[in-house]
C-alpha atoms as a PDB file:
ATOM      1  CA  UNK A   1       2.058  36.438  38.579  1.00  0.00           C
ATOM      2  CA  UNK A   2       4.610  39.410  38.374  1.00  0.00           C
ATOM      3  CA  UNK A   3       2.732  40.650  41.065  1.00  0.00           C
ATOM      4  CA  UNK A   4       4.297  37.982  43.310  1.00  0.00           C
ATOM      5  CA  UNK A   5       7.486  37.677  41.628  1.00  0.00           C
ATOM      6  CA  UNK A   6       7.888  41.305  43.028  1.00  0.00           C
ATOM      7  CA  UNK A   7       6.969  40.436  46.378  1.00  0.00           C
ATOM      8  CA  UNK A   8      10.053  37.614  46.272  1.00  0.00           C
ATOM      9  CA  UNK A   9      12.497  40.519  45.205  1.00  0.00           C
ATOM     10  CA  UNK A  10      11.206  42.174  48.623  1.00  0.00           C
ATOM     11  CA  UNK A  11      11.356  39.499  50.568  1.00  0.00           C
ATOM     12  CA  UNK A  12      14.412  38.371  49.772  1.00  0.00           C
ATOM     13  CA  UNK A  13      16.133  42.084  50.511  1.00  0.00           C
ATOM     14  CA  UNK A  14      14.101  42.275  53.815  1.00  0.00           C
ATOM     15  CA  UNK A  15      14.638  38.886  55.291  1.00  0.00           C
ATOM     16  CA  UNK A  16      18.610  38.687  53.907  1.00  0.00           C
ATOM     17  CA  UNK A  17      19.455  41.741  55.553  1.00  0.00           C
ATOM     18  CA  UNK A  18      17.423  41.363  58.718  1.00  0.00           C
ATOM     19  CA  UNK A  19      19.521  38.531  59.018  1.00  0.00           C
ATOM     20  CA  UNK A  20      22.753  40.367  58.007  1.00  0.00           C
ATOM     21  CA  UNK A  21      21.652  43.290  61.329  1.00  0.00           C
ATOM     22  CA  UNK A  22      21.838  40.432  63.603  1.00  0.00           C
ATOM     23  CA  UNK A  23      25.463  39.052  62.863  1.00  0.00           C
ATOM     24  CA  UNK A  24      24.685  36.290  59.656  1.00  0.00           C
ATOM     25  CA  UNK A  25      25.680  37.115  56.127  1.00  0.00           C
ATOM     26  CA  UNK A  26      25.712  33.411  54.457  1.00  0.00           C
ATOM     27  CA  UNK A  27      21.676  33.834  53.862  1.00  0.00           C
ATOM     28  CA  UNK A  28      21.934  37.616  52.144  1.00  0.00           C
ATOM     29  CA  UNK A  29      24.532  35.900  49.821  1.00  0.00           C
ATOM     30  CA  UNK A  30      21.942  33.184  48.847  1.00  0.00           C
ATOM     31  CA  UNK A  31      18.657  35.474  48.992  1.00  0.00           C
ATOM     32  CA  UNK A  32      20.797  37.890  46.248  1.00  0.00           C
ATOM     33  CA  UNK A  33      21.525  35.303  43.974  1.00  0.00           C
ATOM     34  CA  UNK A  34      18.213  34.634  43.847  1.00  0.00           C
ATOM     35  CA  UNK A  35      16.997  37.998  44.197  1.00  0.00           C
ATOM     36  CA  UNK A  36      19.169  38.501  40.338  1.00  0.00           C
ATOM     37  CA  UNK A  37      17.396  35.796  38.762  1.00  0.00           C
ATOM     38  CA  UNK A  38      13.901  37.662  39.719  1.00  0.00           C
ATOM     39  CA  UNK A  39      15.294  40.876  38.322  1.00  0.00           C
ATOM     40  CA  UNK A  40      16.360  38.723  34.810  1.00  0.00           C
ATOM     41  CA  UNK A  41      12.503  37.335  34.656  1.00  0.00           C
ATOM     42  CA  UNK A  42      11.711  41.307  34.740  1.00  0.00           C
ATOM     43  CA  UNK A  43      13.873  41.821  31.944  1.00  0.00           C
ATOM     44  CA  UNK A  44      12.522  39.500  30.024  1.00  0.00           C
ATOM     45  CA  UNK A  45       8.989  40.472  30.186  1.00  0.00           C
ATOM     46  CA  UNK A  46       9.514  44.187  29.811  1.00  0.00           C
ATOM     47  CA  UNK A  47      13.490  45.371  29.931  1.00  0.00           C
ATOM     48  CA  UNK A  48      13.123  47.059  32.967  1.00  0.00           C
ATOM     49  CA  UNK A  49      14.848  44.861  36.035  1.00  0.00           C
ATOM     50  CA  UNK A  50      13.886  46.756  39.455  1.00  0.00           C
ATOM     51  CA  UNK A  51      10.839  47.767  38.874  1.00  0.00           C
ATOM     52  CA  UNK A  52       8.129  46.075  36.615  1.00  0.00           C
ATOM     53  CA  UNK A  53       7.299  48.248  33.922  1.00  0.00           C
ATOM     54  CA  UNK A  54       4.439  45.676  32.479  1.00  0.00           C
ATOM     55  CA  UNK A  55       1.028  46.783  33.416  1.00  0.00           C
ATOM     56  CA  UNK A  56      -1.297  48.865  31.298  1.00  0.00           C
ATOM     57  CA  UNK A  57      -4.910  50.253  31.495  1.00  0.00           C
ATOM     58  CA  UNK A  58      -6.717  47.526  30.437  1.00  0.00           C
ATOM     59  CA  UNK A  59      -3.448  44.463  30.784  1.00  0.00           C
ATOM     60  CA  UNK A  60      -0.313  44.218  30.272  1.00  0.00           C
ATOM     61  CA  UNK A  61       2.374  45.836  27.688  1.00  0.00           C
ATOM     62  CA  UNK A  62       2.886  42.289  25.750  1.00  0.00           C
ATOM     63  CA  UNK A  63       3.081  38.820  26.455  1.00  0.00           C
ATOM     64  CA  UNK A  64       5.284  36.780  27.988  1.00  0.00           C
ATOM     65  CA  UNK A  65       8.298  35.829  25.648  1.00  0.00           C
ATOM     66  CA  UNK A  66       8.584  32.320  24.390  1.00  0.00           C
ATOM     67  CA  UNK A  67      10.207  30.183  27.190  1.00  0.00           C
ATOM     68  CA  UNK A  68       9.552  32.032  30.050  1.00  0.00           C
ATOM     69  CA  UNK A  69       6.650  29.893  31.721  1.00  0.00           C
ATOM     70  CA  UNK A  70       8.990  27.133  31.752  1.00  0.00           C
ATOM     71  CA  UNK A  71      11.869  29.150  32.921  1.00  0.00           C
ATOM     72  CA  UNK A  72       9.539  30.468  36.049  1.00  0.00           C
ATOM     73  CA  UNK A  73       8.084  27.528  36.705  1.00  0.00           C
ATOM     74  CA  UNK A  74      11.498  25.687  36.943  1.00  0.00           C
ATOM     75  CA  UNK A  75      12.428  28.835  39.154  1.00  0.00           C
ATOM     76  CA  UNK A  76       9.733  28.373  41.916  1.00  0.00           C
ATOM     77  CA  UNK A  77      10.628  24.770  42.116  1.00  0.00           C
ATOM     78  CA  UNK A  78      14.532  25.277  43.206  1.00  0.00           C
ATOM     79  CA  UNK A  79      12.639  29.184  44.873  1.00  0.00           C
ATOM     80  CA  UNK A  80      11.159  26.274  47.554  1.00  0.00           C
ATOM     81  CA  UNK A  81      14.812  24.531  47.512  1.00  0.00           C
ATOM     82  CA  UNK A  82      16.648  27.586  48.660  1.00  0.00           C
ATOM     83  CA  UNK A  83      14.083  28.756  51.548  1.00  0.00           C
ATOM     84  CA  UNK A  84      14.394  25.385  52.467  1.00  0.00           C
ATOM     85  CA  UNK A  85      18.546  25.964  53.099  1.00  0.00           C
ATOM     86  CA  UNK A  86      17.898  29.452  54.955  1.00  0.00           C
ATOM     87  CA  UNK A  87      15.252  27.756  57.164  1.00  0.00           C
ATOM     88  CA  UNK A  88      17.828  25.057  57.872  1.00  0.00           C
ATOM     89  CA  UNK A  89      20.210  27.796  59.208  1.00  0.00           C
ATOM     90  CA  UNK A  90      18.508  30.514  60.416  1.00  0.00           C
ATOM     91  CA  UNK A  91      14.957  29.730  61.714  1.00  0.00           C
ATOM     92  CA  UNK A  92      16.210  27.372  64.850  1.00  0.00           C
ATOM     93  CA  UNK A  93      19.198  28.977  65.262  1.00  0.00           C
ATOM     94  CA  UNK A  94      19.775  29.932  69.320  1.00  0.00           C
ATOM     95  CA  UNK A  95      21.318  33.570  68.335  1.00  0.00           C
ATOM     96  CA  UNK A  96      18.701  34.181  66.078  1.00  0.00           C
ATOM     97  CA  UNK A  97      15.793  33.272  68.263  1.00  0.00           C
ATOM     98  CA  UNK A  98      17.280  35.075  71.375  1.00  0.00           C
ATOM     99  CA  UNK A  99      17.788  38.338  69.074  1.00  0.00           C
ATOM    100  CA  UNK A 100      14.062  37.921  67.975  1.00  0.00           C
ATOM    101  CA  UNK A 101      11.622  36.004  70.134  1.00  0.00           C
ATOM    102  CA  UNK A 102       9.918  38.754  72.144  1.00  0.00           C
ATOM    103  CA  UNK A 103      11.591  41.582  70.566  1.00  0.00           C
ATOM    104  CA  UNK A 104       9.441  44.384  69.022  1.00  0.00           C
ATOM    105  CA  UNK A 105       5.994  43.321  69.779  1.00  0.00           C
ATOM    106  CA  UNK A 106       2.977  44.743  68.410  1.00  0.00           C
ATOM    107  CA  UNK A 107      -0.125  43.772  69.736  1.00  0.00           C
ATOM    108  CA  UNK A 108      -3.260  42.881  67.580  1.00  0.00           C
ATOM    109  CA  UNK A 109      -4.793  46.218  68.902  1.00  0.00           C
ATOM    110  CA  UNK A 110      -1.828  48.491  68.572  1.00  0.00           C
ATOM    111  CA  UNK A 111      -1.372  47.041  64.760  1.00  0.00           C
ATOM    112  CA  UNK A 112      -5.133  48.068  64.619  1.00  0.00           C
ATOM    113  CA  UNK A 113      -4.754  51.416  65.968  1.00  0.00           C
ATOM    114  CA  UNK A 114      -1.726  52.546  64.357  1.00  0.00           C
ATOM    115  CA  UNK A 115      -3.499  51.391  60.597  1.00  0.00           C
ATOM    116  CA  UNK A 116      -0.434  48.580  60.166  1.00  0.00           C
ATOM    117  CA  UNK A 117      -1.183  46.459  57.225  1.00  0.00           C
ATOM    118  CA  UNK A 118       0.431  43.558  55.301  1.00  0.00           C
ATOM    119  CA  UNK A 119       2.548  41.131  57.414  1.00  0.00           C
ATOM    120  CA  UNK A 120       3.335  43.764  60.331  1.00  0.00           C
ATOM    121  CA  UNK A 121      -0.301  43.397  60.860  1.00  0.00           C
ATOM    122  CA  UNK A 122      -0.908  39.517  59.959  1.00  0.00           C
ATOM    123  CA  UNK A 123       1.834  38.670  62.563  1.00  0.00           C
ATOM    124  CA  UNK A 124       0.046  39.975  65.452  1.00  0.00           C
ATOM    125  CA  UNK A 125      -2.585  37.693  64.423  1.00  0.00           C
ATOM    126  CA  UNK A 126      -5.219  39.947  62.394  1.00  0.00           C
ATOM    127  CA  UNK A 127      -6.634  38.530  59.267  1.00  0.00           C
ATOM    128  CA  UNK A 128      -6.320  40.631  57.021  1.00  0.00           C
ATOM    129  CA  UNK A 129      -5.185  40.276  53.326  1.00  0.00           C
ATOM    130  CA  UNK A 130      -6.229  42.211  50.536  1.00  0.00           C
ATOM    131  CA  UNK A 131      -5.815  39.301  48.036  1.00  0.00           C
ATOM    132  CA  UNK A 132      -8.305  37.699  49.941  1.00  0.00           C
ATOM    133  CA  UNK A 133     -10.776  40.403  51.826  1.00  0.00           C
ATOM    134  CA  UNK A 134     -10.503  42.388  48.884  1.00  0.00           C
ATOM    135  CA  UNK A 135      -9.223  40.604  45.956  1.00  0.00           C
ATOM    136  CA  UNK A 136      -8.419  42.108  42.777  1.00  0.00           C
ATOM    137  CA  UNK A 137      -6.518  41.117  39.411  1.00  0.00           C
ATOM    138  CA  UNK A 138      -6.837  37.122  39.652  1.00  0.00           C
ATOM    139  CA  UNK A 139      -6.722  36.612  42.961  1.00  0.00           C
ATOM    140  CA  UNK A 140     -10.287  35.401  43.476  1.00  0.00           C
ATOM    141  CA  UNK A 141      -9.568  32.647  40.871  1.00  0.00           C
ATOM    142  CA  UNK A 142      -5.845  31.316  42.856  1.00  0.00           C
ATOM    143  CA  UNK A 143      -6.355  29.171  46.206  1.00  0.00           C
ATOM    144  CA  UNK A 144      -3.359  29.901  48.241  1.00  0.00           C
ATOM    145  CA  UNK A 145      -3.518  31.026  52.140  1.00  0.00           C
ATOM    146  CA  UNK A 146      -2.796  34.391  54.094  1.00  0.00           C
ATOM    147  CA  UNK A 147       0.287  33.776  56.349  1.00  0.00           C
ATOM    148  CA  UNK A 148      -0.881  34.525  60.658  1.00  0.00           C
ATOM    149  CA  UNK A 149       1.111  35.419  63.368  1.00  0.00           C
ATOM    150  CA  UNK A 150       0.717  34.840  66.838  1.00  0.00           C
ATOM    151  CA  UNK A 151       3.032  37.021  68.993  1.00  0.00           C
ATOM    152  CA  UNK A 152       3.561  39.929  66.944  1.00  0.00           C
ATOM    153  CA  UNK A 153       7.155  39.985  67.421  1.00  0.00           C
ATOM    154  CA  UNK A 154      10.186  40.023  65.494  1.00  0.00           C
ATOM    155  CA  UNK A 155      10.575  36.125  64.865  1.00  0.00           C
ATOM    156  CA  UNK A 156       7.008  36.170  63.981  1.00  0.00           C
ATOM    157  CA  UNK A 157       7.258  38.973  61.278  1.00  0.00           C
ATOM    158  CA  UNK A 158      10.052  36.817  60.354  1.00  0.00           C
ATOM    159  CA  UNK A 159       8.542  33.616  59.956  1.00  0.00           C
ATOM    160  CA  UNK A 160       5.227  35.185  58.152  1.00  0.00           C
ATOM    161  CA  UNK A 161       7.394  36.515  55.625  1.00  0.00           C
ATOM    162  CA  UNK A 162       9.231  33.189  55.011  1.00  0.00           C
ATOM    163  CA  UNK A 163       6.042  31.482  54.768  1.00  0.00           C
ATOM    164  CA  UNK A 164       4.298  34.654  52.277  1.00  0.00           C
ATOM    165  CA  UNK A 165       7.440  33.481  49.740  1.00  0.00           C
ATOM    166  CA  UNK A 166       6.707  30.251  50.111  1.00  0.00           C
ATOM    167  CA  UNK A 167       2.623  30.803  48.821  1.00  0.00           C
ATOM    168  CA  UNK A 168       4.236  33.443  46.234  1.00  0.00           C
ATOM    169  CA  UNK A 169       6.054  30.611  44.591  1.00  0.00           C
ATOM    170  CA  UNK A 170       2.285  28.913  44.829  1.00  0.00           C
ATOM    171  CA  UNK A 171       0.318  31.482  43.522  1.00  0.00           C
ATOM    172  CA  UNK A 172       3.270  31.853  40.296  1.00  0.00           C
ATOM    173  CA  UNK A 173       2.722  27.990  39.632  1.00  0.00           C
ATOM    174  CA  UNK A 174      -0.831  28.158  39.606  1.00  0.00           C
ATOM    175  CA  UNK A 175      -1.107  31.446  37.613  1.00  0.00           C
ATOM    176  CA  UNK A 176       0.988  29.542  34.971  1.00  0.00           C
ATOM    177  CA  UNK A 177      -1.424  26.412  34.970  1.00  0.00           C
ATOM    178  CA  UNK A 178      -4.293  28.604  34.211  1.00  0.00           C
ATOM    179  CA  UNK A 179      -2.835  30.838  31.762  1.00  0.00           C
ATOM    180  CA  UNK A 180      -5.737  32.214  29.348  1.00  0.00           C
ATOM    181  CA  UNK A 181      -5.862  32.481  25.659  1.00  0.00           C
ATOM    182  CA  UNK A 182      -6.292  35.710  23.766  1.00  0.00           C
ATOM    183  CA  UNK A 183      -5.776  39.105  23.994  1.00  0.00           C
ATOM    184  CA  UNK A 184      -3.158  40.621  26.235  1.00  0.00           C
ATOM    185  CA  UNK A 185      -5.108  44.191  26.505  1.00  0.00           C
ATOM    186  CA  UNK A 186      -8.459  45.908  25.528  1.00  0.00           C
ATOM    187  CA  UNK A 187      -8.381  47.480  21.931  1.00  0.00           C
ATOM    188  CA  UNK A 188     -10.568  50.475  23.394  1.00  0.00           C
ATOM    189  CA  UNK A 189      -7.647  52.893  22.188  1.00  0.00           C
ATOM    190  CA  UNK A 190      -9.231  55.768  24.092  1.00  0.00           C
ATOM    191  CA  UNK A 191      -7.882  54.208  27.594  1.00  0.00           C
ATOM    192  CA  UNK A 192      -5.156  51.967  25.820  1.00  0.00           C
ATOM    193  CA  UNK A 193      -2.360  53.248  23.433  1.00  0.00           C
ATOM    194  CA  UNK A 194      -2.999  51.191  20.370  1.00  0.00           C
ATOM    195  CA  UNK A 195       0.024  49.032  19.243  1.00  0.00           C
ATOM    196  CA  UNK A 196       2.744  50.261  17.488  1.00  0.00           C
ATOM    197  CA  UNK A 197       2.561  48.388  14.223  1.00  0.00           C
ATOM    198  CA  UNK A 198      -0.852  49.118  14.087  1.00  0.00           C
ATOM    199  CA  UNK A 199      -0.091  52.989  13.836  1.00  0.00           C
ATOM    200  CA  UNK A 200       2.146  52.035  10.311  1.00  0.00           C
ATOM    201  CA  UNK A 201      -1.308  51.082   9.015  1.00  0.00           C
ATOM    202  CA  UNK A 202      -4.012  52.682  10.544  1.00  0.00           C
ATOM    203  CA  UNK A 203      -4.557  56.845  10.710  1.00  0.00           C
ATOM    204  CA  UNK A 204      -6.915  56.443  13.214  1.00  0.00           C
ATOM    205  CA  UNK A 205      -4.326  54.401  15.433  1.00  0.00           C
ATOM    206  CA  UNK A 206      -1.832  57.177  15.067  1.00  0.00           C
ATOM    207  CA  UNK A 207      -4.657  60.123  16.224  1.00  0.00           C
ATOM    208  CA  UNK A 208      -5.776  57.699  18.769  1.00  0.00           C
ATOM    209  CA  UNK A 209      -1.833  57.463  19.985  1.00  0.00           C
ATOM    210  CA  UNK A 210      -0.786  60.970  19.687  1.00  0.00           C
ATOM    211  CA  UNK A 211      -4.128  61.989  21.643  1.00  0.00           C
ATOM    212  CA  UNK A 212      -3.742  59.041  24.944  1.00  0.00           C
ATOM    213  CA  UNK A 213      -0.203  60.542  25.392  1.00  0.00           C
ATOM    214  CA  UNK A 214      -0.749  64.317  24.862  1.00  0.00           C
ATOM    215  CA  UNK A 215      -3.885  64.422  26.401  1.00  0.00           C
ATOM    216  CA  UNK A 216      -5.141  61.373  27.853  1.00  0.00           C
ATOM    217  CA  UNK A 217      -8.289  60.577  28.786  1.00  0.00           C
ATOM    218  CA  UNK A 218     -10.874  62.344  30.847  1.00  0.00           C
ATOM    219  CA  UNK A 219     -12.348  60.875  33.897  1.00  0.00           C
ATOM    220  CA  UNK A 220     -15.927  60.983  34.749  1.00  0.00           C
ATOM    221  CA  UNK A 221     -16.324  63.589  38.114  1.00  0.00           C
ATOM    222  CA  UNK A 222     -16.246  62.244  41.491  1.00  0.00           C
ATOM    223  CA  UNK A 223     -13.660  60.211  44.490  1.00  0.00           C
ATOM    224  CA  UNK A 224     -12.435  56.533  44.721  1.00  0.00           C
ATOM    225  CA  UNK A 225     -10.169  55.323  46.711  1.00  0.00           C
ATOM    226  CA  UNK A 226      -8.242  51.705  45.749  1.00  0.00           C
ATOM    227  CA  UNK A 227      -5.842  49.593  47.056  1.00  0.00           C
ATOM    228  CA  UNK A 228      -3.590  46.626  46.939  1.00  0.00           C
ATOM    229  CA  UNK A 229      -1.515  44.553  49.126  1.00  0.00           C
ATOM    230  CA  UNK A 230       2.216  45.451  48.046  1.00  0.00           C
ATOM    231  CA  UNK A 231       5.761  42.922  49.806  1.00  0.00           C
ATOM    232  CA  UNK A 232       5.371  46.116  52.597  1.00  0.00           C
ATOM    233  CA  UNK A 233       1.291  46.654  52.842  1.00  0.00           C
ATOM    234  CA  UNK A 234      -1.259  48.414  51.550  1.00  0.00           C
ATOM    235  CA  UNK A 235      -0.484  50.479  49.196  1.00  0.00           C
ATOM    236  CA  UNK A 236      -3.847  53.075  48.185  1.00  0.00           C
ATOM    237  CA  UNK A 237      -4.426  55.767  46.238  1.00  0.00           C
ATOM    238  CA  UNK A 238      -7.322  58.265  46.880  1.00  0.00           C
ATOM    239  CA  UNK A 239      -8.046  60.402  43.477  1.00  0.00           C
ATOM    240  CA  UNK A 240     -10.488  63.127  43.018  1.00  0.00           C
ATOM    241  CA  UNK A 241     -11.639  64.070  39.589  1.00  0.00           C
ATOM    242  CA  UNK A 242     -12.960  67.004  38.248  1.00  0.00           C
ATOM    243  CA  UNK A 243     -13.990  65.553  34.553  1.00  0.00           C
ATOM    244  CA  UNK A 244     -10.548  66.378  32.986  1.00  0.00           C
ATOM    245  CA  UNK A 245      -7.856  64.229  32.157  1.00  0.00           C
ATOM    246  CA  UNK A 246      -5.627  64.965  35.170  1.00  0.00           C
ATOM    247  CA  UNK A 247      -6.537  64.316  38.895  1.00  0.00           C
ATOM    248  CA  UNK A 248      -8.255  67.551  40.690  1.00  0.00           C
ATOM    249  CA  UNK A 249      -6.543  65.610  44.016  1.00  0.00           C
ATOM    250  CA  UNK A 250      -4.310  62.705  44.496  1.00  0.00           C
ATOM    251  CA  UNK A 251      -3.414  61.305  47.936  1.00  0.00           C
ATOM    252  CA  UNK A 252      -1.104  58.019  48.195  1.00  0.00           C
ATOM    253  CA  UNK A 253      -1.431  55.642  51.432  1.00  0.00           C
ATOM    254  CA  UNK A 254       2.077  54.070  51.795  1.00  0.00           C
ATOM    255  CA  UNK A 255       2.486  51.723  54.074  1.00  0.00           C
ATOM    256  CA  UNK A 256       5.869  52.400  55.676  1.00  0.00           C
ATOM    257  CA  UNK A 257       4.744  55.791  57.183  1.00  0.00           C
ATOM    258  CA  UNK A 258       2.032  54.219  60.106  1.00  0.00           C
ATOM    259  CA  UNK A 259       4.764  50.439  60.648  1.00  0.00           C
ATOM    260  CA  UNK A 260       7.671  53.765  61.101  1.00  0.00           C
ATOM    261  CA  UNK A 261       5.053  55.378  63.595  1.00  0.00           C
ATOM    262  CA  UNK A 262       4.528  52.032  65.825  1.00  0.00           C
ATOM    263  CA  UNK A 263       8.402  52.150  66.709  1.00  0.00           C
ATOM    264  CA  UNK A 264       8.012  54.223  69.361  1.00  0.00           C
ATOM    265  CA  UNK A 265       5.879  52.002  71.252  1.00  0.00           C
ATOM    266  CA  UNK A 266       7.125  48.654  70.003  1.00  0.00           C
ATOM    267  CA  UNK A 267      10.594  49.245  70.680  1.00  0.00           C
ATOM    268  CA  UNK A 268      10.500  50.531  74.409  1.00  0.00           C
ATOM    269  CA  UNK A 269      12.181  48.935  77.342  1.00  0.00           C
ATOM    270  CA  UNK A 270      14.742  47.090  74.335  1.00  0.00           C
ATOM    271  CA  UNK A 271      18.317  47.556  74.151  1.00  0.00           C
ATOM    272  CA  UNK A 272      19.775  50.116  71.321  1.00  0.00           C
ATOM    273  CA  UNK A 273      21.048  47.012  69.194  1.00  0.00           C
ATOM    274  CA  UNK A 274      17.531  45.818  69.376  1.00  0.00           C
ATOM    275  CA  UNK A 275      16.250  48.100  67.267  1.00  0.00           C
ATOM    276  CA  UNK A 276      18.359  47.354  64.330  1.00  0.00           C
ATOM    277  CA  UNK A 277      16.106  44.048  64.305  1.00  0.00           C
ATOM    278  CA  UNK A 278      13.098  45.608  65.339  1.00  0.00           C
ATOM    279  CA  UNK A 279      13.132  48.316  62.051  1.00  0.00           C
ATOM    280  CA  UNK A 280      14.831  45.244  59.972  1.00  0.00           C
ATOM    281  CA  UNK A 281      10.909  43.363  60.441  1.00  0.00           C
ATOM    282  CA  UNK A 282       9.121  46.345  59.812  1.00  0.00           C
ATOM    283  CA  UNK A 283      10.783  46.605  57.044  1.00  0.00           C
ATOM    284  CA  UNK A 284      10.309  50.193  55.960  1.00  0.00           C
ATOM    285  CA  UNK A 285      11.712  52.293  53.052  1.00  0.00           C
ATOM    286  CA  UNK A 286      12.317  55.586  54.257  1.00  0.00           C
ATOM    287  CA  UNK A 287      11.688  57.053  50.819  1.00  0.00           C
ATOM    288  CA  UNK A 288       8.370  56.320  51.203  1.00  0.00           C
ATOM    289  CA  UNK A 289       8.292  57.485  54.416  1.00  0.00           C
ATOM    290  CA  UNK A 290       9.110  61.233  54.041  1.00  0.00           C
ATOM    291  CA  UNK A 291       6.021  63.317  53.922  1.00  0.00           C
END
């Protein structure tokens, strides 16, 4: 569920401003305002607003505060509301489409090629979603559907991305209706922290504590490699263990470093003020993309 409330705070900054490159700044106004109310849910489930600081070995930090199911759900509903208004504006709009249609494309097989993942690759038409080729967390338990491309342009990139929010809000709703019972995170306190007024009571709590954050926990010998579908792509990490508590080898896959490399060939034959849209849809970080 925060999973995909993230992925509307990414889409909203990615399509607002990829709208702003091309000359319109009515929709970045309305995707912000939003884009503050996601940032409040994060405070509320864990103080921290950019980034969600909620997920633990084993589940979460704590559970959700009183009132904020209703709050979200009542959020999705008016979420659907507002794409509605920036579809109204934006997705028919001449200027738009001229600025877009045919601009930037990447094939199926150059998406392939070049290792593109997440809607860079779904909007050249490859099905592939991680949620649903590879699902992890809940995933496997939510019926929603993996937004396809046809052209592999601009507009398209657009459009899936519009349409991913839309099955965000979906996924949010539906995580609420089947909200568990019961315990928010494992009591194993050897791969947990236990909780903190558990420590007040318990000496073995407060060993158990002092050793997960001075020591941690030691890993059995041997390689993995995991991955999920982040707002941008895949996102993997490849870790190498030696038995101790601290990785032997640790290798992150980010996704903007391969949708950066597919410029070159994507944006050829376009005019300069092209490419402002073109990098817009790719919509790359360039903090991840330094190496």
């Amino acid at each position: 569920m925060l999973c995909e409330l993230a992925r509307l705070t990414n889409h909203t900054l990615s399509v607002g401003s990829g709208i702003l490159d091309v000359g319109a700044i009515t929709p970045l106004f309305w995707f912000f305002e939003e884009r503050e109310k996601c940032f409040e849910f994060f405070e509320r489930v864990c103080g921290a607003r950019m980034h969600c600081n909620y997920f633990r070995p084993g589940g979460v930090a704590q559970d959700i505060p009183i009132g904020f199911a209703e709050d979200l759900y009542d959020f999705c509903q008016k979420y659907m509301e507002r794409l509605d208004e920036v579809e109204d504006v934006v997705t028919e709009n001449r200027i738009w489409k001229e600025r877009t249609i045919g601009v930037g494309v990447i094939s199926a097989e150059q998406a392939v090629s070049h290792a593109c993942s997440g809607v860079v690759l779904r909007a050249s038409g490859v099905k592939w979603d991680l949620r649903i080729n590879q699902p992890y967390d809940a995933y496997h338990l939510i019926d929603f559907d993996s937004c396809i491309g046809t052209y592999g342009d601009t507009y398209d990139r657009y459009l899936c991305r519009m349409e991913e929010m839309r099955q965000s809000c979906r996924i949010m709703v539906a995580c609420l209706n089947q909200m568990p019972e019961g315990e928010i995170k494992t009591d194993d306190n050897k791969v947990s922290a236990p909780r903190r007024a558990e420590m007040k009571t318990s000496m073995e709590a407060l060993i158990h504590h002092f050793k997960f954050y001075s020591h941690g926990y030691d890993v059995p010998p041997g390689a993995t490699y995991s991955a999920v579908e982040t707002p941008k792509g895949e996102l993997g990490v490849y870790l190498v263990s030696d038995g101790s508590s601290k990785p032997y080898r640790c290798r992150i896959r980010s996704p903007g470093f391969t949708h950066l490399a597919v410029l070159e060939s994507n944006a050829a034959g376009h005019f300069l003020a092209d490419i402002v849209a073109i990098v817009g849809s790719l919509d790359a970080v360039f903090g991840e993309v330094d190496r």
